[in-house]
C-alpha atoms as a PDB file:
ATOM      1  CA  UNK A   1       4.486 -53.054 -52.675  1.00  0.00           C
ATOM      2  CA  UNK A   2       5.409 -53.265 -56.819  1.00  0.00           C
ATOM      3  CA  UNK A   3       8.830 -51.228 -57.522  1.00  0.00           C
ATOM      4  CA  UNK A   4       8.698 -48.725 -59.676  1.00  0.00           C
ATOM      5  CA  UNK A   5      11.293 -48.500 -62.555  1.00  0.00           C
ATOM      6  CA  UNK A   6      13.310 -45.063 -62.620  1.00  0.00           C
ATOM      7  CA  UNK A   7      12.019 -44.591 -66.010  1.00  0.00           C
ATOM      8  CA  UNK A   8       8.892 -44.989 -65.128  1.00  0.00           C
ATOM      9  CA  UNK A   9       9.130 -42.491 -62.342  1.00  0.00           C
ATOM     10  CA  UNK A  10      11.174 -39.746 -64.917  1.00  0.00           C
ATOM     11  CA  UNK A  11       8.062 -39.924 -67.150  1.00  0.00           C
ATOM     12  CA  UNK A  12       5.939 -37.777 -64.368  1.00  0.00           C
ATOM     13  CA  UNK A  13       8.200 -34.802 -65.781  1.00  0.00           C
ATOM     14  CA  UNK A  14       7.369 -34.824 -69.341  1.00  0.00           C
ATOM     15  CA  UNK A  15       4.135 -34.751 -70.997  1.00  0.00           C
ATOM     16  CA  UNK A  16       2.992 -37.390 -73.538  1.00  0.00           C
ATOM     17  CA  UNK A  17       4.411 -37.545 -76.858  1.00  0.00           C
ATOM     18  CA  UNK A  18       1.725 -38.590 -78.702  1.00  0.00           C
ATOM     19  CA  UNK A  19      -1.057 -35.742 -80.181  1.00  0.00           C
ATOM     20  CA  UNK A  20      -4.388 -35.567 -78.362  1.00  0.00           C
ATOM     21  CA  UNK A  21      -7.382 -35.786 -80.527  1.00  0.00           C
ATOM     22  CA  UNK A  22     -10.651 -33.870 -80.010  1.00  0.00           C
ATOM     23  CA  UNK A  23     -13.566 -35.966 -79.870  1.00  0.00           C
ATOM     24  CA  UNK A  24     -16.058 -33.083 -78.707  1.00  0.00           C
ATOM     25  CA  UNK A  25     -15.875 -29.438 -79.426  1.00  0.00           C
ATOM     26  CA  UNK A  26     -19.483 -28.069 -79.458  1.00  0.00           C
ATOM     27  CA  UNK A  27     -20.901 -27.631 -75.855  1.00  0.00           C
ATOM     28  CA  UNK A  28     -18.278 -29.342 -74.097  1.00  0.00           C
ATOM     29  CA  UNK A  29     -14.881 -30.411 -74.229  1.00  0.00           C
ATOM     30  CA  UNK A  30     -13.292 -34.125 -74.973  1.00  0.00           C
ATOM     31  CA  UNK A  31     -10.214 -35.044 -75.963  1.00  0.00           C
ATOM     32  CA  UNK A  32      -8.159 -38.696 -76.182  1.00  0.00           C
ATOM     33  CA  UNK A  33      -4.439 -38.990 -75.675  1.00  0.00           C
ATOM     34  CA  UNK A  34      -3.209 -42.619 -77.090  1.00  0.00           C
ATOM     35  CA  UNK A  35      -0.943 -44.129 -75.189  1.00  0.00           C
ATOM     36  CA  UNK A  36      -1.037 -41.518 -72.583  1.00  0.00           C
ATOM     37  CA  UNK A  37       1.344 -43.981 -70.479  1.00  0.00           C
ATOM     38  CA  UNK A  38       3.757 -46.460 -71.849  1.00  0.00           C
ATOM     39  CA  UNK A  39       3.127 -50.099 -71.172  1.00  0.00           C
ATOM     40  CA  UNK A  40       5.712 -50.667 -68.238  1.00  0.00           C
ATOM     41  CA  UNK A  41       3.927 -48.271 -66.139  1.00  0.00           C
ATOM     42  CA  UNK A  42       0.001 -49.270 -67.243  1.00  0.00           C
ATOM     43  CA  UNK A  43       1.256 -53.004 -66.325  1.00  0.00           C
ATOM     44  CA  UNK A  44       3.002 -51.732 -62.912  1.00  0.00           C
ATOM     45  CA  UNK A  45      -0.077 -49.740 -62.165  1.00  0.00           C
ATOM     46  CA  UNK A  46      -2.348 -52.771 -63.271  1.00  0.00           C
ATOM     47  CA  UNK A  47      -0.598 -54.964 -60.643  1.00  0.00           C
ATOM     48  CA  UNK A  48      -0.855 -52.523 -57.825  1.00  0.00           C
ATOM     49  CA  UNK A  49      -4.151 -52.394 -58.262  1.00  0.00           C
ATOM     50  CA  UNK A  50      -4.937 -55.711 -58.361  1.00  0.00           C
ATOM     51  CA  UNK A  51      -2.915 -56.899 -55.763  1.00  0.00           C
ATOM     52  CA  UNK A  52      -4.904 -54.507 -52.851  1.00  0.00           C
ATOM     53  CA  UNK A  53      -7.607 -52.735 -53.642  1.00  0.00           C
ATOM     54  CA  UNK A  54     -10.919 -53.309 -52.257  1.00  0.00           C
ATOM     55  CA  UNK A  55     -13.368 -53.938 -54.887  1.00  0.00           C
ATOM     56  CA  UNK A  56     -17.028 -53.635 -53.816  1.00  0.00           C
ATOM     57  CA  UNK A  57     -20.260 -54.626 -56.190  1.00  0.00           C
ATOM     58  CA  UNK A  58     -22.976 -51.761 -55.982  1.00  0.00           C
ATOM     59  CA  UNK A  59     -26.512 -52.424 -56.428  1.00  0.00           C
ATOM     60  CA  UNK A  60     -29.498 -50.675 -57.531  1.00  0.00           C
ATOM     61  CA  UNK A  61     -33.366 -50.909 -57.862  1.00  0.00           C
ATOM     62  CA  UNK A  62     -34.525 -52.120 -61.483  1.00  0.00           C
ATOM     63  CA  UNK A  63     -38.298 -52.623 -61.873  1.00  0.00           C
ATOM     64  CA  UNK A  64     -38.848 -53.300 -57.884  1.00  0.00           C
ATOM     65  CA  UNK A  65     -36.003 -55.672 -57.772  1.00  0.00           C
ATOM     66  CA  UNK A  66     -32.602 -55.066 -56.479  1.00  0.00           C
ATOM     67  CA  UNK A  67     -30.063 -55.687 -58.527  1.00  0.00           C
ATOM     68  CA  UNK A  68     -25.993 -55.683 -58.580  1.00  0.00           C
ATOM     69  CA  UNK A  69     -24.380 -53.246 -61.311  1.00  0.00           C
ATOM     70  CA  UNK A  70     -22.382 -54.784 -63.273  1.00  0.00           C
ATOM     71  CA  UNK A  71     -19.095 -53.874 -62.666  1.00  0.00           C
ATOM     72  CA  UNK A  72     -16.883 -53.274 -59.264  1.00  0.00           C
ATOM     73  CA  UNK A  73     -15.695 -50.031 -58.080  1.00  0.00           C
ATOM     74  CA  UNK A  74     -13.404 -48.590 -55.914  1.00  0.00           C
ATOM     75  CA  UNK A  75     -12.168 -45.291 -54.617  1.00  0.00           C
ATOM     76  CA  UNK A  76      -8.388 -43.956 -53.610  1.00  0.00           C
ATOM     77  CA  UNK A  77      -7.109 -40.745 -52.667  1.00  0.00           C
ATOM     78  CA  UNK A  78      -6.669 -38.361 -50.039  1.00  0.00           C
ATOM     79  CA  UNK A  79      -9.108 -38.808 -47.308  1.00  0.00           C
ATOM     80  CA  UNK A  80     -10.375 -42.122 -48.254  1.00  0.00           C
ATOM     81  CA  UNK A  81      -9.445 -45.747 -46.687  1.00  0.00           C
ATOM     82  CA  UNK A  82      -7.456 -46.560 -49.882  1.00  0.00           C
ATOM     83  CA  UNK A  83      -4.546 -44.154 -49.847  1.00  0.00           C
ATOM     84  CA  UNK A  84      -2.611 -43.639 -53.388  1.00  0.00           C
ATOM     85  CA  UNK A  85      -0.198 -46.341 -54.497  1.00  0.00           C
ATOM     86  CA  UNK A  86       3.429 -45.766 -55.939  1.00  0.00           C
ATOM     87  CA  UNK A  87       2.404 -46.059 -59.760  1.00  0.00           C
ATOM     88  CA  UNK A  88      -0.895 -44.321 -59.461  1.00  0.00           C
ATOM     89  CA  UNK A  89       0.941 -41.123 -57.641  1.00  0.00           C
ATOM     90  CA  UNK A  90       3.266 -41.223 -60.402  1.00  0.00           C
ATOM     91  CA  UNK A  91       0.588 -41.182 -62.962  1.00  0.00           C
ATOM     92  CA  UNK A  92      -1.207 -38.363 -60.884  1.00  0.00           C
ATOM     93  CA  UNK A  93       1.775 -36.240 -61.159  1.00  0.00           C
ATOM     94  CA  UNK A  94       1.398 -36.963 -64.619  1.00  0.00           C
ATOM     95  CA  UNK A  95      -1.914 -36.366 -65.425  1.00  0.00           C
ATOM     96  CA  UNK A  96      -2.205 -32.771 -63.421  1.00  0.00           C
ATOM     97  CA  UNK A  97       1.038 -31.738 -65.124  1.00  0.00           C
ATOM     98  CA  UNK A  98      -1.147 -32.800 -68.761  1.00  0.00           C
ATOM     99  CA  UNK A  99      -4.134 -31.094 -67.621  1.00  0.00           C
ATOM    100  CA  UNK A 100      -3.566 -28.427 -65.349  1.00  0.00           C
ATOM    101  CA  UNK A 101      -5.926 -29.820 -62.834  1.00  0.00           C
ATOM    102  CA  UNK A 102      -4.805 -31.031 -59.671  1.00  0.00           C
ATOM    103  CA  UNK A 103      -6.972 -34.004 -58.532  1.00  0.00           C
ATOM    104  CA  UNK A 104      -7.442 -35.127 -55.076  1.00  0.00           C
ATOM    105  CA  UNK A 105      -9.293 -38.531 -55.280  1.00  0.00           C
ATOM    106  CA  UNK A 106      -9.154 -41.828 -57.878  1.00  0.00           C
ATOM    107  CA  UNK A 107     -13.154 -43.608 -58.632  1.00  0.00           C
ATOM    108  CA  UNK A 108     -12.038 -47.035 -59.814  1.00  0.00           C
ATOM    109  CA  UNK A 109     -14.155 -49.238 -62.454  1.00  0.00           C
ATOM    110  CA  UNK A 110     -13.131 -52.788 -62.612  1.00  0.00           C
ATOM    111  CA  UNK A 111     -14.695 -54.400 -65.838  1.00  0.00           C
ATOM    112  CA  UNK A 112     -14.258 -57.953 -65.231  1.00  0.00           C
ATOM    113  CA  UNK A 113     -14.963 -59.405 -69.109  1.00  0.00           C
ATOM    114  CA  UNK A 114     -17.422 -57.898 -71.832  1.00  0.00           C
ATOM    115  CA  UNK A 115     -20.563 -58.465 -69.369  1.00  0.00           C
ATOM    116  CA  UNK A 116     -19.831 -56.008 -67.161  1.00  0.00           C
ATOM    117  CA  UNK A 117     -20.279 -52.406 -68.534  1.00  0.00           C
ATOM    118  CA  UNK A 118     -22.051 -48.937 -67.724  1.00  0.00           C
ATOM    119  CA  UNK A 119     -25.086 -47.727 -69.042  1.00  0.00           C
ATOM    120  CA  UNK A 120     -25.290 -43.966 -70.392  1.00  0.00           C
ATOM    121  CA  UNK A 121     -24.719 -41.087 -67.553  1.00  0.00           C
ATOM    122  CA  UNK A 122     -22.810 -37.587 -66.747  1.00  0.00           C
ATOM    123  CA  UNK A 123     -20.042 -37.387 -63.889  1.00  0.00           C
ATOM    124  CA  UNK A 124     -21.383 -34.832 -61.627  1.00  0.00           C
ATOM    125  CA  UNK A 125     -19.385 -36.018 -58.386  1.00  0.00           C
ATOM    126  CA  UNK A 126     -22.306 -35.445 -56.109  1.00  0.00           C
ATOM    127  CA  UNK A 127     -21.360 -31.471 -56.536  1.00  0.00           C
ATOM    128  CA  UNK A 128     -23.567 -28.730 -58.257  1.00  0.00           C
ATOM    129  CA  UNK A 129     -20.438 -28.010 -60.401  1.00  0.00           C
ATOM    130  CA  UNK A 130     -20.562 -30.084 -63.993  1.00  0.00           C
ATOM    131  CA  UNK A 131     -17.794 -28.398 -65.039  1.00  0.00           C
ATOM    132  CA  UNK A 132     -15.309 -29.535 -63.496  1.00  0.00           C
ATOM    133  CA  UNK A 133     -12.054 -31.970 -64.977  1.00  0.00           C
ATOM    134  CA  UNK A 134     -12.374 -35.122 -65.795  1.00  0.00           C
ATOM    135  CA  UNK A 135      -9.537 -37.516 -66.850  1.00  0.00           C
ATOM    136  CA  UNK A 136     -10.304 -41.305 -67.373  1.00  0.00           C
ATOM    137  CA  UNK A 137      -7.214 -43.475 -67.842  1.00  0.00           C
ATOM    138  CA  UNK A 138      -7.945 -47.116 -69.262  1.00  0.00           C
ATOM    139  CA  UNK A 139      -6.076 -50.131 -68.398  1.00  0.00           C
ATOM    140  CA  UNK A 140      -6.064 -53.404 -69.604  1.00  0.00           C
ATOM    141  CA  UNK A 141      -8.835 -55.028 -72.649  1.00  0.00           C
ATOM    142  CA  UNK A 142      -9.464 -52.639 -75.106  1.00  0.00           C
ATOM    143  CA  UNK A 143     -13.426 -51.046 -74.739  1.00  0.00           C
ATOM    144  CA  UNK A 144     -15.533 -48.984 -76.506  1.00  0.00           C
ATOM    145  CA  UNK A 145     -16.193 -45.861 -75.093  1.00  0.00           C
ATOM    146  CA  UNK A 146     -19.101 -43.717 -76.403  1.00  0.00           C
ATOM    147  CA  UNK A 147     -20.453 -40.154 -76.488  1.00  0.00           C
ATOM    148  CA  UNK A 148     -24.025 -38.767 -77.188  1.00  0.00           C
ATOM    149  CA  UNK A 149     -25.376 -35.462 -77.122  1.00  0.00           C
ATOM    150  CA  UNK A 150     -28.096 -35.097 -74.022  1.00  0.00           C
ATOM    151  CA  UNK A 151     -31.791 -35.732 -75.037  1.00  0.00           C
ATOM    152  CA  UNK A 152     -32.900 -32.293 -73.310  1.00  0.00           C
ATOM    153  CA  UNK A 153     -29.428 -30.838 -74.852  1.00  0.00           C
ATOM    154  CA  UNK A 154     -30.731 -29.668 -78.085  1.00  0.00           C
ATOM    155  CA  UNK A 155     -27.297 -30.926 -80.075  1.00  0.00           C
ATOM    156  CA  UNK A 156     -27.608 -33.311 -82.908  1.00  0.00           C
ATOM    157  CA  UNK A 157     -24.834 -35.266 -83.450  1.00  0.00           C
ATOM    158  CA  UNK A 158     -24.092 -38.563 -83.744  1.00  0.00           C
ATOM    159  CA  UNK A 159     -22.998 -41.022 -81.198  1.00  0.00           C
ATOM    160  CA  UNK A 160     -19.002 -41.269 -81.065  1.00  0.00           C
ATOM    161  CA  UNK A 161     -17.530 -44.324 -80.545  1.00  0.00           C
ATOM    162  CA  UNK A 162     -14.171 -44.731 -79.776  1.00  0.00           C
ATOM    163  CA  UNK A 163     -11.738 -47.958 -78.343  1.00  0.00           C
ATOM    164  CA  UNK A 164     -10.058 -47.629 -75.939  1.00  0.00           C
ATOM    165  CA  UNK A 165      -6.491 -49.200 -74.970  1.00  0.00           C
ATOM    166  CA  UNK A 166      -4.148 -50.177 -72.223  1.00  0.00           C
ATOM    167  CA  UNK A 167      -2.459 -46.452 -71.103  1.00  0.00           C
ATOM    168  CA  UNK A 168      -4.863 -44.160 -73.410  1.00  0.00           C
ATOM    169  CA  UNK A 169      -6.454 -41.069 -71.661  1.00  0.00           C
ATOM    170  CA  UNK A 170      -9.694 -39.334 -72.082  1.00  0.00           C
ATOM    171  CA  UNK A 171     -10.412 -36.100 -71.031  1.00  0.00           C
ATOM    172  CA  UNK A 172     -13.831 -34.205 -70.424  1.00  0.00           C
ATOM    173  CA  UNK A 173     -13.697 -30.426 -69.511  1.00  0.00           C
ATOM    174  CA  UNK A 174     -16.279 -27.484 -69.731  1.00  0.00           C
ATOM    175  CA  UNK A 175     -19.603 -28.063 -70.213  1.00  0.00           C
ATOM    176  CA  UNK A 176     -19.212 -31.628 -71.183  1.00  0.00           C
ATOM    177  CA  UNK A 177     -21.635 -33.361 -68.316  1.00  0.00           C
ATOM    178  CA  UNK A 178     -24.734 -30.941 -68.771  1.00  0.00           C
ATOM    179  CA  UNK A 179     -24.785 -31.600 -72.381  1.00  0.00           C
ATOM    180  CA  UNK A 180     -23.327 -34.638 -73.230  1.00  0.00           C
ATOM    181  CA  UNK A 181     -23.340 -38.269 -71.751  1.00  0.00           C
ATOM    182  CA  UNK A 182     -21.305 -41.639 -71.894  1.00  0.00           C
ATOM    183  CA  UNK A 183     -21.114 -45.242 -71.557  1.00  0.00           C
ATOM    184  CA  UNK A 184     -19.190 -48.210 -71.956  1.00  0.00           C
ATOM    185  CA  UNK A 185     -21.339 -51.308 -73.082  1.00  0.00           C
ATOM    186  CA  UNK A 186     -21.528 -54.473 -73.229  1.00  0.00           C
ATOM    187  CA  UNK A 187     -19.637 -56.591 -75.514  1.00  0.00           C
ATOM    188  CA  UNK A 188     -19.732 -60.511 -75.593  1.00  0.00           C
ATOM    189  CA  UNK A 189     -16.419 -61.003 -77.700  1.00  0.00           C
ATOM    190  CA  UNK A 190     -14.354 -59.447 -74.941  1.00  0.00           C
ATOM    191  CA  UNK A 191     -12.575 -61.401 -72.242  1.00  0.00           C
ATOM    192  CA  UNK A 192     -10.438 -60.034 -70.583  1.00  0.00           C
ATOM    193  CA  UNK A 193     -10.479 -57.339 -67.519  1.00  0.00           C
ATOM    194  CA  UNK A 194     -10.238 -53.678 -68.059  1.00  0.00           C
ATOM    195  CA  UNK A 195      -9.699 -51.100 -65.416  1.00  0.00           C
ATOM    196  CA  UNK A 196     -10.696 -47.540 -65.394  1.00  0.00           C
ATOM    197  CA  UNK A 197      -9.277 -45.059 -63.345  1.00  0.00           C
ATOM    198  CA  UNK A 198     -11.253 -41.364 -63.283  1.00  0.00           C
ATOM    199  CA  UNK A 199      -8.884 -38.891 -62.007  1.00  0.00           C
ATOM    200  CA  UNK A 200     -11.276 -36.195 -59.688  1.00  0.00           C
ATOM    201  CA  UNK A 201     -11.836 -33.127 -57.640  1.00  0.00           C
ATOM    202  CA  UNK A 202     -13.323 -33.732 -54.142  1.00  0.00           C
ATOM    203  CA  UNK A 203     -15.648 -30.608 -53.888  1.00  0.00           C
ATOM    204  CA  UNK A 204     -18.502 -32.565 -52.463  1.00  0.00           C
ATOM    205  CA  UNK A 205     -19.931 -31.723 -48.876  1.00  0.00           C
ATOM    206  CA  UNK A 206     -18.111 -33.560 -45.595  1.00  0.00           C
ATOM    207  CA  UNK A 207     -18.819 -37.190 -45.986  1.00  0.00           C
ATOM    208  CA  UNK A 208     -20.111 -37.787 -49.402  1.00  0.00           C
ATOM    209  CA  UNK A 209     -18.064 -38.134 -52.766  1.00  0.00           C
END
């Protein structure tokens, strides 16, 4: 168990200083918040999280083989075997007060170095509902995190590319997932780890998430 500095704790009260920017605007919703969370508390959370959770590596079917994605994940949250931790209910707090959105459930990414990545896709949390909130906090190695209109979307626009940093949140809302998709690739050059944590809504049926 990591202590959590009192002024770490007050900043679940205030939102963050620094301006969002809009990323997407036409058929969907994305913004980015810089430095969403000072450093104290992205290091505190970063520490937490690597000191208990349990990673697993997920595999999939590629051209009749069976391979492992790569990248680890995780979940946390309210009915799950990995409850909250201190930090991450503080950043919670902090990112429903930001987005009006109260989230019941954490899907972890654990990007080990500049191998591990994910390939282009939409969050649909196993529900019918696309719309709903998204909030993806980023800890750890800056990563490039990209956006591209849906091949069956009909929008033309070109990919956005944007780096992400230790503390800095993104945000998809409204019809984001059923027209727009995202992915954070690979990148030789980087070394270190980066976590991502996607704040969600558990609306999926008994069981499944």
């Amino acid at each position: 168990m990591f202590a959590i500095p009192a002024a770490c704790r007050q900043l679940a009260l205030f939102a963050s200083a620094a301006a969002p920017t809009r990323l997407v605007g036409d058929h969907g919703d994305v913004t980015y918040v810089p430095e969403f969370i000072d450093r104290d508390l992205a290091d505190a959370l970063v520490r937490e999280l690597s000191a208990d959770t349990q990673w697993r590596a997920d595999s999939r079917v590629m051209y009749g083989k069976r391979v492992l994605v790569p990248r680890q994940t995780a979940g946390r949250g309210e009915k799950m075997p990995q409850p909250w931790t201190p930090a991450l209910t503080v950043v919670r707090a902090m990112v429903e007060r930001h987005t009006g959105t109260a989230f019941d459930y954490v899907f972890l990414n654990r990007y080990r170095d500049g191998r591990d990545a994910v390939a282009w896709h939409g969050d649909r949390d196993g529900t019918r509902d696309a719309r709903l909130v998204v909030a993806s906090l980023s800890l750890g190695a800056t990563r490039a995190f990209q956006l591209r209109p849906k091949k069956d979307s009909g929008l033309r626009h070109d990919p956005i590319t944007l780096d992400v940093a230790h503390g800095d949140l993104v945000i998809m809302r409204g019809d984001t997932q059923l027209y727009w998709e995202h992915r954070v690739p690979r990148d030789a050059r980087i070394t270190g780890e980066r976590l991502n944590i996607t704040f969600r809504q558990h609306r999926a049926r008994e069981g499944a998430w």
